[in-house]
N, C-alpha and C. Protein backbone atom coordinates (compact mmCIF):
# COMPACT_ATOMS: atom_id res chain seq x y z
N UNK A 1 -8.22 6.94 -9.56
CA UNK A 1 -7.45 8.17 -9.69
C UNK A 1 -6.20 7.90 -10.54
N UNK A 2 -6.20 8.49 -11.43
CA UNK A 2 -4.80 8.26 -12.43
C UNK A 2 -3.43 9.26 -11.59
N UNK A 3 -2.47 8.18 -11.41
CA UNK A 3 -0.74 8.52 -11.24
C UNK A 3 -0.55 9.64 -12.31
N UNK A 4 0.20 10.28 -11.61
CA UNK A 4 1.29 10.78 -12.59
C UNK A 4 2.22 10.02 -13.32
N UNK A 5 2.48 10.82 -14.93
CA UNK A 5 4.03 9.74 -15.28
C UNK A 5 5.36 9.75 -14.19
N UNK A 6 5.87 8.52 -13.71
CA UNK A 6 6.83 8.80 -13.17
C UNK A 6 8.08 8.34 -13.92
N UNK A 7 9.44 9.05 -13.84
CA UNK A 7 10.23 9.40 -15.28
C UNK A 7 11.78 8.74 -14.42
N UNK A 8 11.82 7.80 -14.50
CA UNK A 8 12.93 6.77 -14.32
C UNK A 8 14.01 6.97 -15.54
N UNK A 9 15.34 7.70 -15.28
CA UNK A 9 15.60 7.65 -15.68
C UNK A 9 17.24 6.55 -15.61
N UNK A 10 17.33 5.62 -16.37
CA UNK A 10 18.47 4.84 -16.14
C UNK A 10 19.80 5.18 -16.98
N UNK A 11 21.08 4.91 -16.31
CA UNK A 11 22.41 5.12 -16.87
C UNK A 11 22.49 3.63 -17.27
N UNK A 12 23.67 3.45 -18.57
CA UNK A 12 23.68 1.98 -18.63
C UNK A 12 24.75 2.04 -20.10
N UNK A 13 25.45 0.99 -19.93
CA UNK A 13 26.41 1.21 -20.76
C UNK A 13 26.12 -0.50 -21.59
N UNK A 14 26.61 -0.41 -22.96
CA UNK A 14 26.15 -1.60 -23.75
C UNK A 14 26.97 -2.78 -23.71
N UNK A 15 27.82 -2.41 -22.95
CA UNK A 15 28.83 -3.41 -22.54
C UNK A 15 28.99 -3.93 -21.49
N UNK A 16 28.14 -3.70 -20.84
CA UNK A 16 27.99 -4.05 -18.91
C UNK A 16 26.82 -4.94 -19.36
N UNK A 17 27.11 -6.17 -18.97
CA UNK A 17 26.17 -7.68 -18.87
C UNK A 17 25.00 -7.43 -17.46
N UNK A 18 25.38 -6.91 -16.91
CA UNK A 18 24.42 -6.09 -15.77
C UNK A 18 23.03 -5.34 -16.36
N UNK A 19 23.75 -4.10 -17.20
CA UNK A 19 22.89 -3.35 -17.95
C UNK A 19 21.62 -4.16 -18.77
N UNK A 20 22.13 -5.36 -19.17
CA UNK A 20 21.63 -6.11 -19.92
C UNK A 20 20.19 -6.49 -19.02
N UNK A 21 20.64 -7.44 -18.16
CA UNK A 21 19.37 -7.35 -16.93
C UNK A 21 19.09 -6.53 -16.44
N UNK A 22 19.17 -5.02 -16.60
CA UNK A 22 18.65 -3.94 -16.00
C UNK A 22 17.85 -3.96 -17.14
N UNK A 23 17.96 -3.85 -18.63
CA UNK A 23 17.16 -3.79 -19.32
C UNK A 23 16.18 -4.26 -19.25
N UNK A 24 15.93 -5.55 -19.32
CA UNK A 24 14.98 -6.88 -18.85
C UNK A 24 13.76 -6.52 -18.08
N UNK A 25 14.60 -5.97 -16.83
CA UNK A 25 13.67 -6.01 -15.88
C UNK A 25 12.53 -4.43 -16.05
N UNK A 26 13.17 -3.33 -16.31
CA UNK A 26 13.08 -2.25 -16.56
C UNK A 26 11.83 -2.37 -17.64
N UNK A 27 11.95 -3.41 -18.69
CA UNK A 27 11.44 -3.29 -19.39
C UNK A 27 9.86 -3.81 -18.99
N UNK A 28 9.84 -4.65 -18.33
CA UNK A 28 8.96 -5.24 -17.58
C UNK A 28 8.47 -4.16 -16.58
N UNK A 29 9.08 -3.32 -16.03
CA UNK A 29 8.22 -2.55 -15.21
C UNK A 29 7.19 -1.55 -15.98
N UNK A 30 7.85 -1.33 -17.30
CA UNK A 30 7.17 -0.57 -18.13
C UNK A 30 5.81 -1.03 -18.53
N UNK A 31 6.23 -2.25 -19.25
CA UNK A 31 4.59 -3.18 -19.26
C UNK A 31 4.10 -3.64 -18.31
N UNK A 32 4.18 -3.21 -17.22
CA UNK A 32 3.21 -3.51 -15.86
C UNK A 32 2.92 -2.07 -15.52
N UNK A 33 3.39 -0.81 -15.62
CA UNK A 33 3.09 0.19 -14.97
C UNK A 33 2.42 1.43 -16.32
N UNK A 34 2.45 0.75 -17.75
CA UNK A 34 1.66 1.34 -18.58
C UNK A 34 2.55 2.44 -18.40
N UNK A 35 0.90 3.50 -19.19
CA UNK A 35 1.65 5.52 -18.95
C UNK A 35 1.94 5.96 -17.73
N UNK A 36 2.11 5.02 -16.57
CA UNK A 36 2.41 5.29 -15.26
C UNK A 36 4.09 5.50 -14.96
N UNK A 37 4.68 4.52 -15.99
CA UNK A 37 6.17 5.05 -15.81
C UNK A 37 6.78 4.82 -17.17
N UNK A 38 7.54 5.66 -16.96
CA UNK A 38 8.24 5.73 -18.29
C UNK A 38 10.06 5.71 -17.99
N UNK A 39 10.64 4.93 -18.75
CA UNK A 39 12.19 4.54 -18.76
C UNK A 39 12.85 5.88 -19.27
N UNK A 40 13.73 6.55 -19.00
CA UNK A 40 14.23 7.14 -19.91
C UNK A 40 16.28 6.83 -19.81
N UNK A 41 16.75 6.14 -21.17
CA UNK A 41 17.96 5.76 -21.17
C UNK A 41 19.12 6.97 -21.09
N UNK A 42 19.94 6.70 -20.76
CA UNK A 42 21.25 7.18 -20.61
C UNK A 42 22.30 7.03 -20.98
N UNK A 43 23.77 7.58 -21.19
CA UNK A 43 24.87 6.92 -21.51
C UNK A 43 26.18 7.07 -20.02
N UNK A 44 26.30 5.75 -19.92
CA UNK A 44 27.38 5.33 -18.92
C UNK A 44 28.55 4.94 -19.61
N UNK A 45 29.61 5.53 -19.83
CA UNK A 45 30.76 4.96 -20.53
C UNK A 45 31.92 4.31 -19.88
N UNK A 46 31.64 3.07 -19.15
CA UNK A 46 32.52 2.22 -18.68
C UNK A 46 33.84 1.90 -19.26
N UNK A 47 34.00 1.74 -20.37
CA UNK A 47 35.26 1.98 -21.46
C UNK A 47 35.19 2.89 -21.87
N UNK A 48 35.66 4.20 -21.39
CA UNK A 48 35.55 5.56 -22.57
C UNK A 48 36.71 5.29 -23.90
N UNK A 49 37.70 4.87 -23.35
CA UNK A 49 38.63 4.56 -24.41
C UNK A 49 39.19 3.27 -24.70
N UNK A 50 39.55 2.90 -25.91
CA UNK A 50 40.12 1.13 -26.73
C UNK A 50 41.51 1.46 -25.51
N UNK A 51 41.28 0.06 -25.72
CA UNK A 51 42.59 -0.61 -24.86
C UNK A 51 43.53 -1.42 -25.37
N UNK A 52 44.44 -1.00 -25.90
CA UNK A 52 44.95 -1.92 -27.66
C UNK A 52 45.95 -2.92 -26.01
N UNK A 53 46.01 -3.19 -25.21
CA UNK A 53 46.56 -4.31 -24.57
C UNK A 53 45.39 -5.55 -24.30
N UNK A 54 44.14 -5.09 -24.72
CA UNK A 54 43.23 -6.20 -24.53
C UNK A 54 43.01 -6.96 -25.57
N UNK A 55 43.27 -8.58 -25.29
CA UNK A 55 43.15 -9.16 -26.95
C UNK A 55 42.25 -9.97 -26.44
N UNK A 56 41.62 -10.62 -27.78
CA UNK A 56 40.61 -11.42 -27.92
C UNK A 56 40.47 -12.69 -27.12
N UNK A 57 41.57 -13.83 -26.50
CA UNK A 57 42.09 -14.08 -25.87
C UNK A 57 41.81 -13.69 -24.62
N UNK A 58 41.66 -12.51 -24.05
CA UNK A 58 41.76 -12.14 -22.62
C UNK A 58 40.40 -12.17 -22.31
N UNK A 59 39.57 -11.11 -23.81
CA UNK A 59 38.09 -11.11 -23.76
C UNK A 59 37.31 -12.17 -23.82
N UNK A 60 38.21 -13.60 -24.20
CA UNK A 60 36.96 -14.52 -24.08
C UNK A 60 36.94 -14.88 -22.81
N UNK A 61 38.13 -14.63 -21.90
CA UNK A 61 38.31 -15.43 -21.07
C UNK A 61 37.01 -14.32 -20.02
N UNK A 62 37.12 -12.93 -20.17
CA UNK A 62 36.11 -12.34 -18.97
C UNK A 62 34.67 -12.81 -19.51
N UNK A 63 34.44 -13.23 -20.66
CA UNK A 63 33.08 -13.24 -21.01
C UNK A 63 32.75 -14.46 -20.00
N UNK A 64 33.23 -14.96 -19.33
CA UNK A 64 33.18 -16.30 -18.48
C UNK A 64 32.34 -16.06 -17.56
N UNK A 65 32.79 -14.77 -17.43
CA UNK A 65 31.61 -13.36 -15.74
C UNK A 65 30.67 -13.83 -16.29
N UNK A 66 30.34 -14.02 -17.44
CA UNK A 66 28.68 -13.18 -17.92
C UNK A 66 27.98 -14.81 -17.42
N UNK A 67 28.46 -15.49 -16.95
CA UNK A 67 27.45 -16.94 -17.00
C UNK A 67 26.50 -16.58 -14.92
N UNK A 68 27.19 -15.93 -14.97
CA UNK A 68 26.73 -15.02 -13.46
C UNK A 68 25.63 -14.24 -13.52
N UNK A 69 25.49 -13.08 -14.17
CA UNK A 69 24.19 -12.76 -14.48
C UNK A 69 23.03 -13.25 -15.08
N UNK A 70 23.87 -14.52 -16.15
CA UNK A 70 22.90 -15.35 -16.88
C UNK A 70 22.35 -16.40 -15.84
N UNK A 71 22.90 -16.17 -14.67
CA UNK A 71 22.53 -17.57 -13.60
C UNK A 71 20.91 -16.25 -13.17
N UNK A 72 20.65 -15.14 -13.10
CA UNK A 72 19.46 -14.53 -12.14
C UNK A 72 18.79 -14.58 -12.72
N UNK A 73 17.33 -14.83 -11.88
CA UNK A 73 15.92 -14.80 -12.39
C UNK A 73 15.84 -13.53 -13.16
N UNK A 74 14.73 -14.00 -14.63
CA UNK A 74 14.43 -12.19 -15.17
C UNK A 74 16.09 -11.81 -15.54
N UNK A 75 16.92 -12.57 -16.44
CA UNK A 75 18.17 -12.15 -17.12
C UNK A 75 17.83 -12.04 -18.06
N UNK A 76 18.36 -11.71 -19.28
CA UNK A 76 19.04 -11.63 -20.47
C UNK A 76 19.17 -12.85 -20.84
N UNK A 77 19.24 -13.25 -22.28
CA UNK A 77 20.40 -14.13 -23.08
C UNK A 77 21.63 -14.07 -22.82
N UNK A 78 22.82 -14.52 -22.37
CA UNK A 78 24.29 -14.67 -22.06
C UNK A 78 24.89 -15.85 -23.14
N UNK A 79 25.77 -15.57 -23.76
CA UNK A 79 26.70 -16.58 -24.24
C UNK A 79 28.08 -16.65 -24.18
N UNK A 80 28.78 -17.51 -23.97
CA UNK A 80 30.52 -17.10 -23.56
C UNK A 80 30.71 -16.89 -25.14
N UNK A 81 31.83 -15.93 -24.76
CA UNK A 81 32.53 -15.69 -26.41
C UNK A 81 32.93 -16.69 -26.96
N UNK A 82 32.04 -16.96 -28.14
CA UNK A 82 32.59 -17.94 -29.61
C UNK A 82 33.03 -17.49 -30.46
N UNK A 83 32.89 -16.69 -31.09
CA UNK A 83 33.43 -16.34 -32.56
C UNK A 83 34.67 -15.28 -32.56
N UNK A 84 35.19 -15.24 -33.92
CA UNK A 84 36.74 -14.66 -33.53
C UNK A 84 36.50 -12.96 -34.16
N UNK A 85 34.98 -12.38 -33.36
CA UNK A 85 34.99 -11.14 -33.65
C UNK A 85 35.54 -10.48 -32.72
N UNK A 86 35.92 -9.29 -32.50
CA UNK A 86 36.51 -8.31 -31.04
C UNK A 86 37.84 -8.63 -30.95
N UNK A 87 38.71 -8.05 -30.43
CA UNK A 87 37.64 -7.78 -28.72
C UNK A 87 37.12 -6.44 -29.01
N UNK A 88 36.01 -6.16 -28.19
CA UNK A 88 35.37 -4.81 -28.63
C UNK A 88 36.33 -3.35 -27.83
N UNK A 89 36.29 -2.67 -28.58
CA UNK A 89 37.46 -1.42 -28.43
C UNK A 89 36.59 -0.63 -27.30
N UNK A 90 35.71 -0.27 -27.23
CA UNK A 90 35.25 0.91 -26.19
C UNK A 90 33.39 0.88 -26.39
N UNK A 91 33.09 1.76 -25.45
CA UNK A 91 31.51 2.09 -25.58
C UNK A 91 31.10 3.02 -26.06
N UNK A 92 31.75 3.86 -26.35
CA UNK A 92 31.13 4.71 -27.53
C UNK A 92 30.36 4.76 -28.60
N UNK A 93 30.80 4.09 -29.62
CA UNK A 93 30.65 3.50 -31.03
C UNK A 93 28.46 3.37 -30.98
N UNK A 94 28.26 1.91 -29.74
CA UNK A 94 27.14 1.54 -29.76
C UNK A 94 25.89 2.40 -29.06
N UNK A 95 26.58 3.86 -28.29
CA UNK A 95 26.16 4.84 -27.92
C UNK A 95 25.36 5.75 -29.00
N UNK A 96 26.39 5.91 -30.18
CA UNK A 96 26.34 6.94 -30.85
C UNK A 96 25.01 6.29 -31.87
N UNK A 97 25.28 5.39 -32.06
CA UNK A 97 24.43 4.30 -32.85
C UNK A 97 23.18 4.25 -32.19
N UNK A 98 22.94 3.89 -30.99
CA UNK A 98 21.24 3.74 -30.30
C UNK A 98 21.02 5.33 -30.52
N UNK A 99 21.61 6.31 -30.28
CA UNK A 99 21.32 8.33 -30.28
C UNK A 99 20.61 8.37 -31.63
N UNK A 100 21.50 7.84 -32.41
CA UNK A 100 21.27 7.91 -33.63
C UNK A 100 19.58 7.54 -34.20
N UNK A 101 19.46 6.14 -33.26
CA UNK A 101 18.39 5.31 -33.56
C UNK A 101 16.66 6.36 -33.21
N UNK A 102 17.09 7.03 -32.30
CA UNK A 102 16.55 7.97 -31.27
C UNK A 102 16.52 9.24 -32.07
N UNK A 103 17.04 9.03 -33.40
CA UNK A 103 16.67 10.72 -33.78
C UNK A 103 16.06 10.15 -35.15
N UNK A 104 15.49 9.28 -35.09
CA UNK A 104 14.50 8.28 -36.20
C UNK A 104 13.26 8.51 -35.46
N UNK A 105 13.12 8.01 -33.98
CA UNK A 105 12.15 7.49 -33.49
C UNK A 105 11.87 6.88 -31.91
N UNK A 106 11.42 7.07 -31.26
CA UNK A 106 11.24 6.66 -29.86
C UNK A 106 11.34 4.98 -30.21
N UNK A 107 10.26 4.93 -30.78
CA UNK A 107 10.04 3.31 -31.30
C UNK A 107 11.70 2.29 -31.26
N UNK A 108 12.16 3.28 -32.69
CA UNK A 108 13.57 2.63 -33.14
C UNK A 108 14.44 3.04 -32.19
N UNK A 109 14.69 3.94 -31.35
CA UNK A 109 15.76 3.76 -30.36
C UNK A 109 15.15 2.47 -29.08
N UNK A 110 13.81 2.22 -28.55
CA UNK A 110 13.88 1.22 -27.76
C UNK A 110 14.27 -0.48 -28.97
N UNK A 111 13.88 -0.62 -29.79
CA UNK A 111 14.27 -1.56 -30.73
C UNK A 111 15.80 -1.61 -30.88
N UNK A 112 16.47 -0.48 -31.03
CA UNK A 112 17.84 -0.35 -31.59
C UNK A 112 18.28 -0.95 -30.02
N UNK A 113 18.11 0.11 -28.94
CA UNK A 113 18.77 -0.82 -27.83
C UNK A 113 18.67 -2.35 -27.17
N UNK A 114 17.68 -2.59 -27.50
CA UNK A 114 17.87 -3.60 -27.20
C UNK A 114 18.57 -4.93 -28.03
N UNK A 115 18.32 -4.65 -29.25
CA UNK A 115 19.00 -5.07 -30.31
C UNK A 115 20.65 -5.57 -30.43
N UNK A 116 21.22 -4.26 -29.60
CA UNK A 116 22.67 -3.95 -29.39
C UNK A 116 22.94 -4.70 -28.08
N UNK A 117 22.08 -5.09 -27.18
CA UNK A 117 22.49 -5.52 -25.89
C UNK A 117 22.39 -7.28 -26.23
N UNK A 118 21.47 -7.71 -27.45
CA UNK A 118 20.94 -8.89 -27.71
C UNK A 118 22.08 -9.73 -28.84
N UNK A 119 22.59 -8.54 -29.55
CA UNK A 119 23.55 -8.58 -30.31
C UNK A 119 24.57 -9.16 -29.93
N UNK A 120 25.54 -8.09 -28.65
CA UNK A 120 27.13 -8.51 -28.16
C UNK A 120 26.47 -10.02 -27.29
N UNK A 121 25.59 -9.73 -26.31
CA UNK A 121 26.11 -10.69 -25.22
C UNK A 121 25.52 -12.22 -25.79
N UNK A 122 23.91 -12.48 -26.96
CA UNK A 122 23.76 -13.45 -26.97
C UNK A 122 24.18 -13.62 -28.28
N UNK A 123 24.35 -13.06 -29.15
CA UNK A 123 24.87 -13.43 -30.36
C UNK A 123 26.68 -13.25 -30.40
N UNK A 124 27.11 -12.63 -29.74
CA UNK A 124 28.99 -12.37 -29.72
C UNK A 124 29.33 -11.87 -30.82
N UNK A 125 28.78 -10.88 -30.95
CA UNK A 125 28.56 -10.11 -32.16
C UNK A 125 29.49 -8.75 -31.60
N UNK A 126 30.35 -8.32 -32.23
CA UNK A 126 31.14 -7.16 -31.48
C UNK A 126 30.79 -5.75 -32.31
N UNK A 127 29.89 -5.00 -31.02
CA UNK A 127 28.79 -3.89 -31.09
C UNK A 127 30.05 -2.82 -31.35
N UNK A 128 30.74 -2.63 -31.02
CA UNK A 128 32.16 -1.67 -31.19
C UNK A 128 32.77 -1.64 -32.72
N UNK A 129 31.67 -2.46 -33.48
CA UNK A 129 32.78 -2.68 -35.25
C UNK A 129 31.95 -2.12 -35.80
N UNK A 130 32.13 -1.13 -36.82
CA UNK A 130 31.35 0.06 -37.57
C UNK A 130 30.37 -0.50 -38.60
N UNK A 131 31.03 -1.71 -39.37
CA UNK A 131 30.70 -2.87 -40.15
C UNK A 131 29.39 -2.95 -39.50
N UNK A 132 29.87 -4.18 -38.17
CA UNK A 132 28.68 -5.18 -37.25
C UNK A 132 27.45 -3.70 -36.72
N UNK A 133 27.69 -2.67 -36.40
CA UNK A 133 26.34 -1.88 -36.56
C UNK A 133 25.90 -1.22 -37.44
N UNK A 134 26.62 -1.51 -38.49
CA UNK A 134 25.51 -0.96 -39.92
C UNK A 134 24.76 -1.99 -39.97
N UNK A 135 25.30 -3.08 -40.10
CA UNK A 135 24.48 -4.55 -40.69
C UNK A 135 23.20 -4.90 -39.40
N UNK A 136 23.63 -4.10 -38.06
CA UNK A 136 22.50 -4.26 -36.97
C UNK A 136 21.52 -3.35 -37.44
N UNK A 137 21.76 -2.06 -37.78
CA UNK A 137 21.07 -1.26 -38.19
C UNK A 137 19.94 -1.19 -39.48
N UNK A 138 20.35 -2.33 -40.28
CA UNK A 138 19.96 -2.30 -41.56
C UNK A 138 19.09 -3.83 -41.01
N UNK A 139 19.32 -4.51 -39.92
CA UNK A 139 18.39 -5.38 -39.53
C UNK A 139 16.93 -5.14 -38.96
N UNK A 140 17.47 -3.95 -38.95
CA UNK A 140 16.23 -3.21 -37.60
C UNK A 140 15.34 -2.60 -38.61
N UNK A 141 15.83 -2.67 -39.56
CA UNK A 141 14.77 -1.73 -40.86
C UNK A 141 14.92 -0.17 -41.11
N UNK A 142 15.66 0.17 -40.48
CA UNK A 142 15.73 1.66 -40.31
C UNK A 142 16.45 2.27 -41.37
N UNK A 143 16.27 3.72 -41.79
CA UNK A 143 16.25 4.62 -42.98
C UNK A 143 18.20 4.40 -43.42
N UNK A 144 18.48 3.53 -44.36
CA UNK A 144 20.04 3.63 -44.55
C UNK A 144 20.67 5.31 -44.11
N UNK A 145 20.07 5.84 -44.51
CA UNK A 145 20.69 7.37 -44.38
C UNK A 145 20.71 7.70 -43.36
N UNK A 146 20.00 7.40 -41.89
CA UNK A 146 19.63 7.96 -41.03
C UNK A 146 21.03 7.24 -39.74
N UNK A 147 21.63 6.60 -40.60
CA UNK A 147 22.90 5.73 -39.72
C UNK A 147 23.82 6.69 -39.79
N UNK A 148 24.12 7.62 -40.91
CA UNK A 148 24.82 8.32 -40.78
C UNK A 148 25.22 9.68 -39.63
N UNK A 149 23.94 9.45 -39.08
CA UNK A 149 23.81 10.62 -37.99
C UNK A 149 24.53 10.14 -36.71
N UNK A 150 25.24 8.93 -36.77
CA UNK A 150 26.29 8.03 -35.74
C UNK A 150 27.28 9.28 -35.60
N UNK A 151 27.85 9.80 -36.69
CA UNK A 151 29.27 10.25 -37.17
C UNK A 151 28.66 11.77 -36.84
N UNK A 152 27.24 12.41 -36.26
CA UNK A 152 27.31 13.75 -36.07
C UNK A 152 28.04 14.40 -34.09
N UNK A 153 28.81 14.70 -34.80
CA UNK A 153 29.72 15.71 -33.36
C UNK A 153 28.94 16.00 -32.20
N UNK A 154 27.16 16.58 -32.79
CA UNK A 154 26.26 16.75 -31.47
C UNK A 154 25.86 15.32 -30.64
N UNK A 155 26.28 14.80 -31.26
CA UNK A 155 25.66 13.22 -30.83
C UNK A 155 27.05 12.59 -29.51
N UNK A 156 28.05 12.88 -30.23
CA UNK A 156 29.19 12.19 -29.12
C UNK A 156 29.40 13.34 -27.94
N UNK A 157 28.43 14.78 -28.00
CA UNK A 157 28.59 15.73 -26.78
C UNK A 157 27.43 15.28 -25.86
N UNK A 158 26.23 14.98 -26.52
CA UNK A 158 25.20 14.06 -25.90
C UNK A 158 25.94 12.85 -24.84
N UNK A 159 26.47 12.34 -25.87
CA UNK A 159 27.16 10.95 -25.10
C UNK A 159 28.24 11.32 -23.79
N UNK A 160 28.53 12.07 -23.93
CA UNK A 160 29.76 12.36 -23.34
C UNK A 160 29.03 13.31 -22.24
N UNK A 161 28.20 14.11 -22.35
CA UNK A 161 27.14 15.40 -21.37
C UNK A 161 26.55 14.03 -20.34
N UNK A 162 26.19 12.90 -21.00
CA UNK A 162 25.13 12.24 -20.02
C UNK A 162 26.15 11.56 -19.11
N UNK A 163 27.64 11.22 -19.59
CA UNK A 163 28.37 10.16 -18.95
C UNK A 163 28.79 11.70 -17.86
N UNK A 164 29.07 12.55 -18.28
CA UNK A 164 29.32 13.54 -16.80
C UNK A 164 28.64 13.88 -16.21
N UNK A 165 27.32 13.93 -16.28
CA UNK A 165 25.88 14.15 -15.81
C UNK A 165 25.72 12.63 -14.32
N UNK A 166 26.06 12.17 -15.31
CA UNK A 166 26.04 10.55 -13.59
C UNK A 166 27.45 11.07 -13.12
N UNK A 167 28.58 11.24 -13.16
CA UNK A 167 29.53 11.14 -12.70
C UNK A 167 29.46 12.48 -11.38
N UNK A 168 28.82 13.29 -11.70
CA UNK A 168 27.87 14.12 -10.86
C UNK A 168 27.43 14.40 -10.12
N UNK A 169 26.39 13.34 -10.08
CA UNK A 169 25.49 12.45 -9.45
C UNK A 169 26.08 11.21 -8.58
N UNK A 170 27.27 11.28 -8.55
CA UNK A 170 27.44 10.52 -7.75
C UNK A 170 27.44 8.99 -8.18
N UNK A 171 27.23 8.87 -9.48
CA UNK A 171 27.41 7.16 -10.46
C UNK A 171 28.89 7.00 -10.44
N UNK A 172 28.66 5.78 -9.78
CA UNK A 172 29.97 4.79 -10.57
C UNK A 172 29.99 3.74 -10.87
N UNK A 173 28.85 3.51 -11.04
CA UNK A 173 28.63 2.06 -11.94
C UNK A 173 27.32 2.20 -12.18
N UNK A 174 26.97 1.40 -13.22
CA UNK A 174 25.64 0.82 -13.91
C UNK A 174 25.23 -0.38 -13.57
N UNK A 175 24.12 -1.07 -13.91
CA UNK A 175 22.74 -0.05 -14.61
C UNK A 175 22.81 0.80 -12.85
N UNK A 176 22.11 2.32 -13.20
CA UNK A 176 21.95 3.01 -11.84
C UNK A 176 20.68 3.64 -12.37
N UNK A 177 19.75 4.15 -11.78
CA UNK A 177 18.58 4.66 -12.05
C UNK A 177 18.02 5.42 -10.90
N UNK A 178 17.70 6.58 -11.58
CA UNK A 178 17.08 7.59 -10.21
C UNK A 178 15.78 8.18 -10.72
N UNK A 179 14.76 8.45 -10.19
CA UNK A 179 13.17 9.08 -10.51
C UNK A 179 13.28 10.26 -10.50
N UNK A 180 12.84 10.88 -11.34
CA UNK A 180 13.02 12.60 -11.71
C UNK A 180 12.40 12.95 -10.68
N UNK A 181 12.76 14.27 -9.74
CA UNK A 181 12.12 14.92 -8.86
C UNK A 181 12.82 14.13 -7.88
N UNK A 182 13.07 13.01 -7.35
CA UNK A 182 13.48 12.30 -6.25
C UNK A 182 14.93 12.34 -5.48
N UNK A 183 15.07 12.42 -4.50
CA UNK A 183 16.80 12.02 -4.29
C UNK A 183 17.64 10.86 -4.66
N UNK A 184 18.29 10.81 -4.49
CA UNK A 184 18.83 9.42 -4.61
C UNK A 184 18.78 7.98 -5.62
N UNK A 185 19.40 7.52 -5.73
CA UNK A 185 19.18 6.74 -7.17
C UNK A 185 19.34 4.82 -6.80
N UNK A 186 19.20 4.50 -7.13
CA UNK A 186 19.22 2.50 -7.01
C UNK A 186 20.11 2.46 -7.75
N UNK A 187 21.01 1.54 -7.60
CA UNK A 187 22.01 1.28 -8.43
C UNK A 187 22.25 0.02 -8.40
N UNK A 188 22.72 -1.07 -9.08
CA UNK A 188 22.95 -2.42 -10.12
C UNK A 188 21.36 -3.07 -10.14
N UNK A 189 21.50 -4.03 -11.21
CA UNK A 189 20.53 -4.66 -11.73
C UNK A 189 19.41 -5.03 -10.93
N UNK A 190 18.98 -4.54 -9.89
CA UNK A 190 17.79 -5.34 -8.73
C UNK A 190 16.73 -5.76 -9.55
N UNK A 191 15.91 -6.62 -8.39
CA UNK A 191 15.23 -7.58 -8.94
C UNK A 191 13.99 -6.54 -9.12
N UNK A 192 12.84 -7.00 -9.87
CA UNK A 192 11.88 -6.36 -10.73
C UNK A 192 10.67 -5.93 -9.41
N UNK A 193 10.86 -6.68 -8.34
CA UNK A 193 10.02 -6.72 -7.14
C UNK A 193 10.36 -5.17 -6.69
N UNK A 194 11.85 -5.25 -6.10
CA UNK A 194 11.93 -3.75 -5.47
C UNK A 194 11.82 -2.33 -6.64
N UNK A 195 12.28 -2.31 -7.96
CA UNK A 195 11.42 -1.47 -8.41
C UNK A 195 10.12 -1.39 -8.34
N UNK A 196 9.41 -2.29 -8.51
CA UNK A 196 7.97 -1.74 -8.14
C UNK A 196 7.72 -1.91 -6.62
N UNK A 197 8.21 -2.03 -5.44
CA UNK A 197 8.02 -1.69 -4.07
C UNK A 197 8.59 -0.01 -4.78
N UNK A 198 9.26 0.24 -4.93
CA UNK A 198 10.09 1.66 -4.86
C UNK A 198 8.87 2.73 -5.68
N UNK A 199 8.15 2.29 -6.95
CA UNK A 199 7.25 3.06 -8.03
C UNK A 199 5.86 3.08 -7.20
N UNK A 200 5.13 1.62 -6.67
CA UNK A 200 4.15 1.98 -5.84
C UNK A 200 4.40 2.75 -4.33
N UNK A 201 5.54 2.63 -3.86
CA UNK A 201 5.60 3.97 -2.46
C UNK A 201 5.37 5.01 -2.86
N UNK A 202 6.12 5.93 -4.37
CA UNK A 202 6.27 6.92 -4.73
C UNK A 202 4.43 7.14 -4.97
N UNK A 203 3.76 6.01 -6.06
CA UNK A 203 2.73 6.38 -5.97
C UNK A 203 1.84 7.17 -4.53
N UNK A 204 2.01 5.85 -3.81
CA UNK A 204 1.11 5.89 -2.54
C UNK A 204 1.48 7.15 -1.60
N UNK A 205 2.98 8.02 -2.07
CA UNK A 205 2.74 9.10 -1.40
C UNK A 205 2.47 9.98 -1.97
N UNK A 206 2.07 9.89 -3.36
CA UNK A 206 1.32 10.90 -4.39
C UNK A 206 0.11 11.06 -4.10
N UNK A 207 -0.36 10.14 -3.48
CA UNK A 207 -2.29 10.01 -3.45
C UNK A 207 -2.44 10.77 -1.94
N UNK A 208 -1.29 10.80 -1.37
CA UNK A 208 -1.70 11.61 0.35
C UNK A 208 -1.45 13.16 0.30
């Protein structure tokens, strides 16, 4: 008997090292659960705004957290900050940029995001510099012209509709993820086991 699609949709911001292993794992539920579930991304804006008191200096010193998530099974790439790019100003910027990627292509927005999450944390590549995501963008192969749709106004109401849309809902932190139709939502990075305890219950009370 074929499932229904079930429509997971996750909040997640490109700057949360969390998000990063939410990705991971998420992504993995996808290739285990086929047309059975489907991801659908979000925008969480943990930095809505630059913080001109944060210097590069301070930022290498938090990138130190990230050797914490890089310690869990099913992580991400993690690297402490090396290079003297950033500190990165806000989450916006790499928002508008994956939307963007997403009005190319389903394809190129899962490529573009992950790209951007693979970018800051294992390369220290600072996703917040207009520069560093053209040159991501133009890595990914995608239409030069079609970057320009970063800079369209409907795109930062998108961004900004989804970050009040969790706030809503009752989000205050990422990665958070809730199943369309369902109550209630999971929230930080869990391990890849209890999403699928959580996708096969939903099944198994579909079939009764």
């Amino acid at each position: 008997m074929k499932h229904p699609t079930l429509h997971l949709v996750a909040y997640s911001d490109y700057l949360c090292p969390w998000c990063y292993n939410g990705t991971v794992r998420l992504r993995h539920i996808e290739k285990t659960f086929g047309a059975d579930v489907e991801v659908i991304w979000r925008s969480f804006l943990l930095r809505p705004q630059p913080d001109p008191r944060r210097t590069l200096e301070k930022f290498r010193e938090y990138t130190r957290s990230w050797l914490r998530p890089a310690a869990e099974p099913d992580s991400g790439t993690f690297r402490v900050w090396e290079t003297n790019a950033g500190p990165p100003s806000h989450s916006i910027p790499p928002h508008l940029v994956a939307k963007a990627a997403a009005a190319v292509s389903a394809v190129a927005f899962h490529d573009m995001h992950e790209r951007l999450m693979r970018a800051y944390f294992a390369d220290n590549r600072d996703i917040t510099d207009w520069a560093t995501l053209r040159e991501i963008w133009t890595e990914a192969g995608l239409p030069a012209a079609g970057f320009e749709r970063s800079a369209d106004p409907q795109l930062m109401r998108v961004v900004l509709a989804e970050h009040e849309e969790a706030i809503e809902r009752g989000i205050t932190g990422v990665p958070s993820v809730y199943m369309e139709g369902r109550d209630g939502f999971v929230m930080g990075a869990q391990p890849i086991e209890l999403y699928e305890r959580w996708i096969r219950k939903v099944q198994e009370e579909l079939r009764t």
